[in-house]
C-alpha atoms as a PDB file:
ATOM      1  CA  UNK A   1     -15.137 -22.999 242.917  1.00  0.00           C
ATOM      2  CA  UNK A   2     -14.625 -19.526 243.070  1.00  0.00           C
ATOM      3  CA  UNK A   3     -12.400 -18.627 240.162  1.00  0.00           C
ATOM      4  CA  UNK A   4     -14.769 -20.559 237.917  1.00  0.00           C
ATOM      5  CA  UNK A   5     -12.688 -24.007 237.416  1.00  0.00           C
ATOM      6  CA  UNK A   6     -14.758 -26.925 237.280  1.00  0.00           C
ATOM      7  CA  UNK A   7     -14.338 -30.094 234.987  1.00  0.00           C
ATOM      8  CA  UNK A   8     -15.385 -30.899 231.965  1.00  0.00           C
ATOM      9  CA  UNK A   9     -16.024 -34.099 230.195  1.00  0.00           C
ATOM     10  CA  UNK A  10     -15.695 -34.100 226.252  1.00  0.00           C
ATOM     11  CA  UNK A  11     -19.220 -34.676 226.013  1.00  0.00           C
ATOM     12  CA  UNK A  12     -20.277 -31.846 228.055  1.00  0.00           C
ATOM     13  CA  UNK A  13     -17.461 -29.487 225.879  1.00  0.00           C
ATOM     14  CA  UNK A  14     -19.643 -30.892 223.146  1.00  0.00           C
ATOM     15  CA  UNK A  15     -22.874 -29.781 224.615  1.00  0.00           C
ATOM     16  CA  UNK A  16     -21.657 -26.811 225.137  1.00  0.00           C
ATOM     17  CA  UNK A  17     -19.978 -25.850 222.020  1.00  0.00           C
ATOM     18  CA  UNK A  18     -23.125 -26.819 219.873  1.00  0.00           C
ATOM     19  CA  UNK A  19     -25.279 -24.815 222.424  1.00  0.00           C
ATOM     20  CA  UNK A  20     -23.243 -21.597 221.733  1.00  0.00           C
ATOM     21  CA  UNK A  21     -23.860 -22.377 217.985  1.00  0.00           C
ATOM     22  CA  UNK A  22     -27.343 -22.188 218.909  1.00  0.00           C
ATOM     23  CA  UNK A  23     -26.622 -18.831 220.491  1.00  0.00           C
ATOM     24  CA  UNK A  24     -25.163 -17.482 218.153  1.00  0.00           C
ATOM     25  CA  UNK A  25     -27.761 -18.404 215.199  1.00  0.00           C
ATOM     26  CA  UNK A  26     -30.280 -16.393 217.595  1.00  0.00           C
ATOM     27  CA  UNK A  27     -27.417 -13.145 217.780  1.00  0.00           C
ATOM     28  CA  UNK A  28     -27.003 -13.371 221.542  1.00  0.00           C
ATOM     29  CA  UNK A  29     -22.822 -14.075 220.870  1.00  0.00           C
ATOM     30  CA  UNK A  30     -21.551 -12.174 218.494  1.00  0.00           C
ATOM     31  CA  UNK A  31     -17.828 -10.992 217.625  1.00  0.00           C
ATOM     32  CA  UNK A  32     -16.796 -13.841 219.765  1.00  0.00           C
ATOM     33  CA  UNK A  33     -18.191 -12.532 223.068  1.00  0.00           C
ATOM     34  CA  UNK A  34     -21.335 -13.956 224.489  1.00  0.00           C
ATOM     35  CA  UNK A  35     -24.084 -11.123 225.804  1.00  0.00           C
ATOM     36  CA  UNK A  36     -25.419 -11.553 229.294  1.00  0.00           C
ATOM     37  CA  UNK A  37     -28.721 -13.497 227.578  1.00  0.00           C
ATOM     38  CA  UNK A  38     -25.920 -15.685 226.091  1.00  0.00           C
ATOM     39  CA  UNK A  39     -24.860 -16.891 229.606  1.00  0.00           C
ATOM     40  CA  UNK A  40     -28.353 -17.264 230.951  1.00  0.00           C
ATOM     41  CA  UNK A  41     -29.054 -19.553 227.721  1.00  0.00           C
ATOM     42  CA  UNK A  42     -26.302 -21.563 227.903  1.00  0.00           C
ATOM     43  CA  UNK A  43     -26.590 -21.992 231.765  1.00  0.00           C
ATOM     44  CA  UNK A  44     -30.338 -23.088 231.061  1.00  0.00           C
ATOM     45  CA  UNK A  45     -29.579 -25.308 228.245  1.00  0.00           C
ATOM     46  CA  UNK A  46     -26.038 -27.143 230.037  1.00  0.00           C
ATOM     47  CA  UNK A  47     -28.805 -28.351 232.416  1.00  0.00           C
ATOM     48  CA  UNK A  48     -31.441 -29.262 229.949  1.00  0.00           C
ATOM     49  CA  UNK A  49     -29.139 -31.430 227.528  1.00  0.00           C
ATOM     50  CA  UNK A  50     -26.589 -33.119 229.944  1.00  0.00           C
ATOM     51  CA  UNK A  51     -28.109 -32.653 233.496  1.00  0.00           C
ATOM     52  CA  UNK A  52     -24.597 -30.155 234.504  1.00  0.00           C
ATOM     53  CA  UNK A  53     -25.240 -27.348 237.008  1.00  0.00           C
ATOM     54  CA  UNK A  54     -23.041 -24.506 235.613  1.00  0.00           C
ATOM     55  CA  UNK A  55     -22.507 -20.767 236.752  1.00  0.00           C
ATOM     56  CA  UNK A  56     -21.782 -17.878 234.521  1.00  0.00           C
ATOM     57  CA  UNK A  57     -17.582 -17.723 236.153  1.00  0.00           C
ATOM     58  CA  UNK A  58     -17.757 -21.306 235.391  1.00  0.00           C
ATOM     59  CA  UNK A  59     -18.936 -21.023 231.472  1.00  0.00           C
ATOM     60  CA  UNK A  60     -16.234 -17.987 231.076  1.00  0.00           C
ATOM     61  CA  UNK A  61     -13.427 -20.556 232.136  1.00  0.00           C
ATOM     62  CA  UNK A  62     -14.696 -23.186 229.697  1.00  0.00           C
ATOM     63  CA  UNK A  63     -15.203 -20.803 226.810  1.00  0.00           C
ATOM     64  CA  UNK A  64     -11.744 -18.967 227.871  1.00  0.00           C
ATOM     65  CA  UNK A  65     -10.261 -22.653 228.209  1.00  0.00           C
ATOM     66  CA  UNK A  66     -11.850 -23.864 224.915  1.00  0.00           C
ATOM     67  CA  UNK A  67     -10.855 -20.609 222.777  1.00  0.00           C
ATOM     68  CA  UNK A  68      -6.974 -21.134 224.533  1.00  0.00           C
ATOM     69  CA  UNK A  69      -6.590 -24.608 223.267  1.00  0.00           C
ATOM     70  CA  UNK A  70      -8.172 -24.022 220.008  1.00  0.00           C
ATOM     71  CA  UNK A  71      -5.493 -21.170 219.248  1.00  0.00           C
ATOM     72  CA  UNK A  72      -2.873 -23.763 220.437  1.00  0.00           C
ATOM     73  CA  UNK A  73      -4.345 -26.441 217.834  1.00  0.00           C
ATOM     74  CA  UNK A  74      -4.075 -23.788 214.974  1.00  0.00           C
ATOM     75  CA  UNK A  75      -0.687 -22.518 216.056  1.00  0.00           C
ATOM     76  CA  UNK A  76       0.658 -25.938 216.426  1.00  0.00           C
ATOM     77  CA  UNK A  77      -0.911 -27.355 212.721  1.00  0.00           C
ATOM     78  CA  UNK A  78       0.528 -24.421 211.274  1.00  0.00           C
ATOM     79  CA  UNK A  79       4.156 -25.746 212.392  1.00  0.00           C
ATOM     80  CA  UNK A  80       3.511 -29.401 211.820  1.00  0.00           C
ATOM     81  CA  UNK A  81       3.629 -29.211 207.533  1.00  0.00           C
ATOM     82  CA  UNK A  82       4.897 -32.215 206.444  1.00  0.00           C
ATOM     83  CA  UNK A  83       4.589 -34.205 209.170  1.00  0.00           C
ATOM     84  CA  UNK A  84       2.612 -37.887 209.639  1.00  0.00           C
ATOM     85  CA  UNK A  85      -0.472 -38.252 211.146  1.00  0.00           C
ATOM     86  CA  UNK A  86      -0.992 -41.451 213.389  1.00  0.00           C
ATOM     87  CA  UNK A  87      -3.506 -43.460 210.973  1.00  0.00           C
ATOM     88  CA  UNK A  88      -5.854 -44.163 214.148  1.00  0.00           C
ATOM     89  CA  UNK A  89      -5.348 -40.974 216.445  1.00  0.00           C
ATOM     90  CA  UNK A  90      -4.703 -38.317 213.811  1.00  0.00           C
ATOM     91  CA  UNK A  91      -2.383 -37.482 216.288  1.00  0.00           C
ATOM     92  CA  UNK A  92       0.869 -35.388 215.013  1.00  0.00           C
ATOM     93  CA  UNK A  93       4.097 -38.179 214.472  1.00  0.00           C
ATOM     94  CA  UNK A  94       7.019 -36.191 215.729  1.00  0.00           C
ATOM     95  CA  UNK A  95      10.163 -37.166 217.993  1.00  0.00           C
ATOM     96  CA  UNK A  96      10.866 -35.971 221.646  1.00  0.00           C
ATOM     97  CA  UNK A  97      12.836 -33.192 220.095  1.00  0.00           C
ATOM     98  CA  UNK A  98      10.466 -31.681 217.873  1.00  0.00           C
ATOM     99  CA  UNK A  99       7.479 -31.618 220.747  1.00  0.00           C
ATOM    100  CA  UNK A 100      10.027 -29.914 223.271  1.00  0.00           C
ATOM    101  CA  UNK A 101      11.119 -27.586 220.837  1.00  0.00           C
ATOM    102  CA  UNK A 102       7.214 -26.322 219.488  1.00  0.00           C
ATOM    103  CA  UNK A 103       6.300 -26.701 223.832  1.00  0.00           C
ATOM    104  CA  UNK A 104       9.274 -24.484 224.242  1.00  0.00           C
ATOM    105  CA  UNK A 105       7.698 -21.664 222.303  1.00  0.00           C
ATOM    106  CA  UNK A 106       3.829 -22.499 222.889  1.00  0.00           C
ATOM    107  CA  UNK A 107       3.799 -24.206 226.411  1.00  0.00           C
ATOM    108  CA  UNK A 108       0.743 -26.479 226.296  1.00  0.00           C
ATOM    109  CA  UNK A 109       0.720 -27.568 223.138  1.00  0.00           C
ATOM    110  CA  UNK A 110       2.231 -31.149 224.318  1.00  0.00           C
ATOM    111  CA  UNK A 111      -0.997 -31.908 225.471  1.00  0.00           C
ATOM    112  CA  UNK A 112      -1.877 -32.391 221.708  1.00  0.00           C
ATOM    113  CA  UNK A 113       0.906 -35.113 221.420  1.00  0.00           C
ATOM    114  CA  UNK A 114      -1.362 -38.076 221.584  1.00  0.00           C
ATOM    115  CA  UNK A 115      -4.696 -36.580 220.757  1.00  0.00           C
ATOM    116  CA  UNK A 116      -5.356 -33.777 218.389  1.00  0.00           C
ATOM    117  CA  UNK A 117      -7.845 -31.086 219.409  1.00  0.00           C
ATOM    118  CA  UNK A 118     -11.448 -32.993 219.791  1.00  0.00           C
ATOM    119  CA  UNK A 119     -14.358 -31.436 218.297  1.00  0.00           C
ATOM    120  CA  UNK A 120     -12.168 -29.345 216.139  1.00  0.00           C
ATOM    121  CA  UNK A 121     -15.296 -27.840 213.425  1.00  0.00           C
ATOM    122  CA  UNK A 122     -17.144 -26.731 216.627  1.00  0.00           C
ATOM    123  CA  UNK A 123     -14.169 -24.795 217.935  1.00  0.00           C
ATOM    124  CA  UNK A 124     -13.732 -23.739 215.008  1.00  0.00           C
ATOM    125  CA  UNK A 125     -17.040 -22.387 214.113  1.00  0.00           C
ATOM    126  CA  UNK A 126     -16.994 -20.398 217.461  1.00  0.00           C
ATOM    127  CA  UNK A 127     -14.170 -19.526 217.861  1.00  0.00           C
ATOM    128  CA  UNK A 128     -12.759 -18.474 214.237  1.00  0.00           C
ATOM    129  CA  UNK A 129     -14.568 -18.297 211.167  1.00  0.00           C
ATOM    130  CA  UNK A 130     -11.628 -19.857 209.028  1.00  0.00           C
ATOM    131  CA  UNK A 131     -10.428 -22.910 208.486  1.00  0.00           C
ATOM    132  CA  UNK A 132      -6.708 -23.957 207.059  1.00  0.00           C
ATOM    133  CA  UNK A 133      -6.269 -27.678 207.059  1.00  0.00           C
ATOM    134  CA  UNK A 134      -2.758 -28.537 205.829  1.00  0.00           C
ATOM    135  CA  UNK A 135      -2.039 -31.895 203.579  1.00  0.00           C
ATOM    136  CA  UNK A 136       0.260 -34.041 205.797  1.00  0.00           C
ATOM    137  CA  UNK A 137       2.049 -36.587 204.916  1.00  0.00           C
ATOM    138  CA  UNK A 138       2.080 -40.628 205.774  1.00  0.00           C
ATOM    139  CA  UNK A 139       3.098 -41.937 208.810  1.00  0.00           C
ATOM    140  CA  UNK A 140       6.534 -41.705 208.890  1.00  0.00           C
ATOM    141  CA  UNK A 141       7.233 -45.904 208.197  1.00  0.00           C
ATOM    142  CA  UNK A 142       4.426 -46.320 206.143  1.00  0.00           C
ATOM    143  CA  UNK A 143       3.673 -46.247 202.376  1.00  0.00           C
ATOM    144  CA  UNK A 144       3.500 -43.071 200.775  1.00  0.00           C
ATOM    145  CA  UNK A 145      -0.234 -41.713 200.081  1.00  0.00           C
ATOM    146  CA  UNK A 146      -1.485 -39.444 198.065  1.00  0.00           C
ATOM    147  CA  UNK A 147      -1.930 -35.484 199.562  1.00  0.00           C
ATOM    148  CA  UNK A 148      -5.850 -35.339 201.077  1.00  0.00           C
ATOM    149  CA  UNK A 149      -7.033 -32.255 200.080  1.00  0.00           C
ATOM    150  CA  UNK A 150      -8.307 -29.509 202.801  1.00  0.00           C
ATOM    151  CA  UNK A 151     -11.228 -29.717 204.083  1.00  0.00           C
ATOM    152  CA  UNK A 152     -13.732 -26.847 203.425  1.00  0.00           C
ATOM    153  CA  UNK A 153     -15.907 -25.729 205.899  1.00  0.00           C
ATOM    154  CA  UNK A 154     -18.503 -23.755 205.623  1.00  0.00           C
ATOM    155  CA  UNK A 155     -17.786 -20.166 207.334  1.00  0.00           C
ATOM    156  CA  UNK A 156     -19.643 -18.154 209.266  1.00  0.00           C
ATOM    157  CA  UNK A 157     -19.028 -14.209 209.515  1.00  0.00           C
ATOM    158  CA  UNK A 158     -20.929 -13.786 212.684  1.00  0.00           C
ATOM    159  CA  UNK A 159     -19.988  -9.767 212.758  1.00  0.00           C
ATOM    160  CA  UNK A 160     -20.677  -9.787 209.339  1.00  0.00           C
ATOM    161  CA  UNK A 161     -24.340 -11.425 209.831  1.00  0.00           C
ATOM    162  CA  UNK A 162     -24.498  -9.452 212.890  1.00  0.00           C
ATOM    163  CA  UNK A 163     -23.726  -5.903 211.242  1.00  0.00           C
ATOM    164  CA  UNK A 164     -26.344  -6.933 208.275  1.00  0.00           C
ATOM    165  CA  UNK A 165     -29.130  -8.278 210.426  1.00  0.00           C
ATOM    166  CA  UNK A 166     -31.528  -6.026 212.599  1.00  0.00           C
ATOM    167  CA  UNK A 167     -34.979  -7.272 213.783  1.00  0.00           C
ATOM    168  CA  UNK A 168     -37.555  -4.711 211.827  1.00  0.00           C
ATOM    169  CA  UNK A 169     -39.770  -2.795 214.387  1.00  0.00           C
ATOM    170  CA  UNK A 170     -43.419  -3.715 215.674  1.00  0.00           C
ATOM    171  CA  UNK A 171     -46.060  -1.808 213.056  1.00  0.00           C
ATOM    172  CA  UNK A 172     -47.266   0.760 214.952  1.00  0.00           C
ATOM    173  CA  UNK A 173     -51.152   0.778 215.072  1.00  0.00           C
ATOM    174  CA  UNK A 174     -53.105   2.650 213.211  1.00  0.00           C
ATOM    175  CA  UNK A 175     -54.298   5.858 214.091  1.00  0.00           C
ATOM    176  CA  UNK A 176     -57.536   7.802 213.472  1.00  0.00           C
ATOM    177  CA  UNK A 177     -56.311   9.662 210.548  1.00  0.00           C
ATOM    178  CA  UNK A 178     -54.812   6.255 209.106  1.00  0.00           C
ATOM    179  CA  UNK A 179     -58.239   4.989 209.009  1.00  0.00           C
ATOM    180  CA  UNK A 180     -59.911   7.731 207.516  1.00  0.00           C
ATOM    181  CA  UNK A 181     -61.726   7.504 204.352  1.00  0.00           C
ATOM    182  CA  UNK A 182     -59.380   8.018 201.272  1.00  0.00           C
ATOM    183  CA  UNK A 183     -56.071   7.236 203.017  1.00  0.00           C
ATOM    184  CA  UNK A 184     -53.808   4.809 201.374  1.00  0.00           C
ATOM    185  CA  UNK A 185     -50.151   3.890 202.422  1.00  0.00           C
ATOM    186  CA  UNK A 186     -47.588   5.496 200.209  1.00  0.00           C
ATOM    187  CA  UNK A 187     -46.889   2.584 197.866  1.00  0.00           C
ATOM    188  CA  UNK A 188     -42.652   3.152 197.409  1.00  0.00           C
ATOM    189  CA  UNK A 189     -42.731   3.442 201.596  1.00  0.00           C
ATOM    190  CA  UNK A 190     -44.589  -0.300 201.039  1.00  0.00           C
ATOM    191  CA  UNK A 191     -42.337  -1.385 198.199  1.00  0.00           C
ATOM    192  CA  UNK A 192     -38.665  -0.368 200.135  1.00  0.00           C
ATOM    193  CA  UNK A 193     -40.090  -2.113 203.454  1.00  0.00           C
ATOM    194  CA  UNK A 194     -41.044  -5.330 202.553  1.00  0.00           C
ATOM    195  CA  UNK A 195     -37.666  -5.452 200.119  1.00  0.00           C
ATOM    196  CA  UNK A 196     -35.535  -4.882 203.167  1.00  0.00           C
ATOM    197  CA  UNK A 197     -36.753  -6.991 205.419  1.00  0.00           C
ATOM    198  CA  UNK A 198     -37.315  -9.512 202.826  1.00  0.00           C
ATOM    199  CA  UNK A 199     -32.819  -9.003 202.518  1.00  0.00           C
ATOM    200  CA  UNK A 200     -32.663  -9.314 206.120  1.00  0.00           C
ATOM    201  CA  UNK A 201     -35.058 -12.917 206.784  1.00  0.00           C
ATOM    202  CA  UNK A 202     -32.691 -13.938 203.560  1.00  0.00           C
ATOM    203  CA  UNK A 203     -29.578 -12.995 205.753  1.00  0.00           C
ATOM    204  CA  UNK A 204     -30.773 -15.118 209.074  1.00  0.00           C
ATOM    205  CA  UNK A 205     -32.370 -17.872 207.112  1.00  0.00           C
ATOM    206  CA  UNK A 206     -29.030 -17.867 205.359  1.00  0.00           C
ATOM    207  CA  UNK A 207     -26.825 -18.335 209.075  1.00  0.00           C
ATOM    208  CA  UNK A 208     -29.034 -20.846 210.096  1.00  0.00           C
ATOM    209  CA  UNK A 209     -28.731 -23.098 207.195  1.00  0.00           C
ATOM    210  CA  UNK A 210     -25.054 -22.966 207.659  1.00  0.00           C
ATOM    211  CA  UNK A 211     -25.166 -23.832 211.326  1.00  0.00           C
ATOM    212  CA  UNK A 212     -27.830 -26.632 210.635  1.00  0.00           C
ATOM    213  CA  UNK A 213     -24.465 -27.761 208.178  1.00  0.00           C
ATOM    214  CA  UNK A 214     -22.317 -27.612 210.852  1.00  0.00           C
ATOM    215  CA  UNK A 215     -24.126 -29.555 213.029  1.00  0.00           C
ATOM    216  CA  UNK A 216     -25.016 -32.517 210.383  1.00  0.00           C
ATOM    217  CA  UNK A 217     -21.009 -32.572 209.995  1.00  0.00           C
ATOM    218  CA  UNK A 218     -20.369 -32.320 214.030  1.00  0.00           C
ATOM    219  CA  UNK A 219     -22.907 -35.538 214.051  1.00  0.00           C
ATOM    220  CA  UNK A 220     -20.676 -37.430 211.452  1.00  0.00           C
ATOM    221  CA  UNK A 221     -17.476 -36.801 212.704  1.00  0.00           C
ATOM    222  CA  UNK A 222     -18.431 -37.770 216.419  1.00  0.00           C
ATOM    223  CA  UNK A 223     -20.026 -41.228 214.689  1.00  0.00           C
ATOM    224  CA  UNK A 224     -17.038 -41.225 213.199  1.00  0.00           C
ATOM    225  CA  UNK A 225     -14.831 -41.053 215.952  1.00  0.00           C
ATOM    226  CA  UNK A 226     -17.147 -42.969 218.587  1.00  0.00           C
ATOM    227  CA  UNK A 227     -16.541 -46.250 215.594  1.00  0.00           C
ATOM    228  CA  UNK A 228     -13.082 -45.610 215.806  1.00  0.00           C
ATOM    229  CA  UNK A 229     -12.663 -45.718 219.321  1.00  0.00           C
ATOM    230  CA  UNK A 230     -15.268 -48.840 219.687  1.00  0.00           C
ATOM    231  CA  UNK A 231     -12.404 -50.225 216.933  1.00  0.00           C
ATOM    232  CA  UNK A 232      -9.497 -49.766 219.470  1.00  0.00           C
ATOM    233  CA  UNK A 233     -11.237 -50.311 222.785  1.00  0.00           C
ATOM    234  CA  UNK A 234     -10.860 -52.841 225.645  1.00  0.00           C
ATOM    235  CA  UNK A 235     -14.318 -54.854 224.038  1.00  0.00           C
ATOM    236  CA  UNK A 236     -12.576 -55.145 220.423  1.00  0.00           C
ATOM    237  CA  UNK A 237      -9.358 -56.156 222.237  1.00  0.00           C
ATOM    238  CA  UNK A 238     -10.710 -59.185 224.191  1.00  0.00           C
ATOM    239  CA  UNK A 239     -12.778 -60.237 221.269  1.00  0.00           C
ATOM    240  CA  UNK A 240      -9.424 -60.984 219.617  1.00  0.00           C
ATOM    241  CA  UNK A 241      -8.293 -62.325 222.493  1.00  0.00           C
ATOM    242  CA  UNK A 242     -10.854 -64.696 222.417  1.00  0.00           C
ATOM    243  CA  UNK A 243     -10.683 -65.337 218.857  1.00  0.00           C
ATOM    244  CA  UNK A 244      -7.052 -66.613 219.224  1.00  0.00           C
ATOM    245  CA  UNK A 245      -9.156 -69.468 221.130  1.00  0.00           C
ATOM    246  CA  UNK A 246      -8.152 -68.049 224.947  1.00  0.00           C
ATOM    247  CA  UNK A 247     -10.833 -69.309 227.537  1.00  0.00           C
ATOM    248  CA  UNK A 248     -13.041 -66.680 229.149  1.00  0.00           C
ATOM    249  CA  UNK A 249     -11.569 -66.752 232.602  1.00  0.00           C
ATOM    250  CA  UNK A 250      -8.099 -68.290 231.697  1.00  0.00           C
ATOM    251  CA  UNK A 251      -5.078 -66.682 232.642  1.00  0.00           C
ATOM    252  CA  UNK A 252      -4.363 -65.142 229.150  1.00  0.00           C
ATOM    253  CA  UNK A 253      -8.108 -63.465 229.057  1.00  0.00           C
ATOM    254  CA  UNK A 254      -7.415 -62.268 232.801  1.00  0.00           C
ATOM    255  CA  UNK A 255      -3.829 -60.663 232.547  1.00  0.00           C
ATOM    256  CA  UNK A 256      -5.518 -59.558 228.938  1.00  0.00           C
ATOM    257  CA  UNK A 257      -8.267 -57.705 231.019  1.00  0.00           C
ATOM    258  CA  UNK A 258      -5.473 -55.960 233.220  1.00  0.00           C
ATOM    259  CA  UNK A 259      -3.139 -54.787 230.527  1.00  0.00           C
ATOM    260  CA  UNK A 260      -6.035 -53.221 228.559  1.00  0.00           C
ATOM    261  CA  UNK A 261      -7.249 -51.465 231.037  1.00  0.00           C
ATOM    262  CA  UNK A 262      -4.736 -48.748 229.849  1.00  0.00           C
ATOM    263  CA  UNK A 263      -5.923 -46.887 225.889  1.00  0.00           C
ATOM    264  CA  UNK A 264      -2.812 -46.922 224.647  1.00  0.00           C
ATOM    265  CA  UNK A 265      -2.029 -50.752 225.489  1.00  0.00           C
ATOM    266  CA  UNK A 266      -5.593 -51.768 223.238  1.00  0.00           C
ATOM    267  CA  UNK A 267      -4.049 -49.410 220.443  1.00  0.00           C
ATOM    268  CA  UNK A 268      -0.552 -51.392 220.354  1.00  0.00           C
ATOM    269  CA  UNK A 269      -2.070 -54.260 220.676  1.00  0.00           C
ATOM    270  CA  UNK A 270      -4.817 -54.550 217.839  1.00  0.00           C
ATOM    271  CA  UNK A 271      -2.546 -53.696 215.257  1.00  0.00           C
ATOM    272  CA  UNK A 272      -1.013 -57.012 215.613  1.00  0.00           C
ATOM    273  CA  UNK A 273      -1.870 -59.176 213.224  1.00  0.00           C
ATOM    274  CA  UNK A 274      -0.829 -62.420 214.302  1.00  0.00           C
ATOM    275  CA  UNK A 275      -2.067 -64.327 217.159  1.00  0.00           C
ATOM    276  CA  UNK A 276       0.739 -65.416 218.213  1.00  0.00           C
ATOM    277  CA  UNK A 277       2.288 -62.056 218.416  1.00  0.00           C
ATOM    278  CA  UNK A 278      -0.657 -60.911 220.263  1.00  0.00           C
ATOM    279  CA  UNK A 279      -0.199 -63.781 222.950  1.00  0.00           C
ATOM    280  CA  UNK A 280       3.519 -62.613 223.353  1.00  0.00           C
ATOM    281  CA  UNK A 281       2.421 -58.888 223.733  1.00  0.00           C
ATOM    282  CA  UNK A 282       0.227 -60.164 226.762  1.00  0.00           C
ATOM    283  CA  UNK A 283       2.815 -62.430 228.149  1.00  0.00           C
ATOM    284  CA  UNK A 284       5.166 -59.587 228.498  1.00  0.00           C
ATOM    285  CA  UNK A 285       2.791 -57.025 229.971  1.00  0.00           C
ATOM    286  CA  UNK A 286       3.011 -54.686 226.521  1.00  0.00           C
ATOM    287  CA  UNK A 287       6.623 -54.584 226.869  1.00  0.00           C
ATOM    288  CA  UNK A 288       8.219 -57.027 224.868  1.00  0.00           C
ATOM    289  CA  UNK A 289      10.412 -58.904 227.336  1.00  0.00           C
ATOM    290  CA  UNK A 290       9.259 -61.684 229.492  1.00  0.00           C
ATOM    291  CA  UNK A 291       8.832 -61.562 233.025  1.00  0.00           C
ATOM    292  CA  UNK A 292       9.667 -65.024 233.570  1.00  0.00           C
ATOM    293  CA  UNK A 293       6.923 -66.421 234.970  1.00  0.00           C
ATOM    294  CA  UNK A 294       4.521 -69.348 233.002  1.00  0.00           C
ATOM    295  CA  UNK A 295       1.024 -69.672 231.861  1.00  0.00           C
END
């Protein structure tokens, strides 16, 4: 497309948020604005990791699209203090009001009413350098729990890094005179060389390790998140189904297959406890009242 607008799986947002960490461990994005090498990178390495064919107006719109929600997410978590946290979704637990109201003053953040922001330490490594994680409350219903404590990331000052770091120039070669009998290098010039760039391999060895961090936590949290959702999902849904002693192929495991095909319906229905429950929330199509037909 010409503007740039293409889309975007989360995976491939994944790919490409842990590709511009990559970029900038190797200084080719810094103060939040990839260089031209940046764009050639990450269009080389979209390709290499997930097979996507990507343009350099279609990687602006994805970074400008990523950066946008991000600052939504931040915006919106700062206004949300004391609010639940859906136990399974992390989602925010607010009513129609509050949404409407915070939408009202940051239009797009109601796109965050089901799901928070995904891949939330990659945006933020990229995209801010700080991390405030409030402590929420329990789901408003639901037993009290105790505060969790923030979460502390490590943080990368990529201007910082940036300003401190500079390649040290190719050693010239030596000249005639250099190699001359009686000539020695001046041994402070020696001394105050190899201390400096001794300080600046410290300095990138330094960034990397805290990107390799970043990465081992990315890897947890999407395990993390990939269990949770294999907890919730259409397979873990018929397997209680068929638990509850419902015949592959009966009517209860087929109208089970068709009300699951919608997220939120497997969500509802395996926090039910009791089978019988859960055969009622499949007779009445999620809904609670019966459509008057038999089994």
């Amino acid at each position: 497309m010409g503007d740039g607008r293409s889309r975007w799986t989360d995976m491939e947002v994944r790919v490409f948020l842990e590709s511009c960490l990559e970029e900038m461990a190797a200084f080719t994005i810094t103060s939040n604005s990839p260089k031209p090498q940046a764009w050639q990178n990450l269009i080389h390495k979209m390709y290499t990791k997930c097979k996507k064919k990507v343009n350099k107006a279609q990687l602006e719109y994805i970074w400008g699209q990523c950066k946008k929600r991000y600052n939504r997410w931040v915006w919106l978590e700062s206004h949300a203090s004391g609010l639940g946290r859906d136990p399974h979704t992390s989602a925010i637990v607010a009513d129609d009001e509050w949404w409407e109201s915070k939408n009202a003053q940051n239009k797009g953040v109601l796109s965050f009413r089901n799901d928070p922001l995904k891949h939330i330490d990659l945006h933020h490594t990229v995209f801010s350098g700080h991390t405030v994680v409030g402590n929420h409350s329990a789901v408003a219903g639901a037993a009290p729990q105790a505060p969790q404590g923030a979460v502390q990331w490590q943080t990368i000052d990529m201007a910082q890094l940036a300003a401190a770091y500079r390649p040290p120039p190719p050693t010239p070669p030596p000249t005639a005179a250099d190699r001359g009998k009686g000539k020695r290098p001046a041994a402070n010039t020696t001394a105050s060389g190899s201390s400096s760039k001794k300080s600046r391999s410290d300095s990138a060895g330094l960034a990397l390790e805290r990107i390799a961090d970043i990465r081992e936590q990315s890897y947890q949290s999407r395990v993390a998140q990939m269990e949770a959702e294999k907890s919730m999902g259409l397979d873990a849904c018929m397997e209680l189904v068929e638990n509850d002693g419902h015949e592959i192929g009966g009517s209860v495991w087929y109208a089970a297959c068709a009300l699951f095909r919608d997220p939120f319906n497997c969500k509802c229905f395996v926090r039910i406890k009791d089978a019988a429950r859960r055969l009622e929330f499949i007779r009445t199509g999620g809904t609670g009242q019966s459509s008057g037909g038999t089994w």
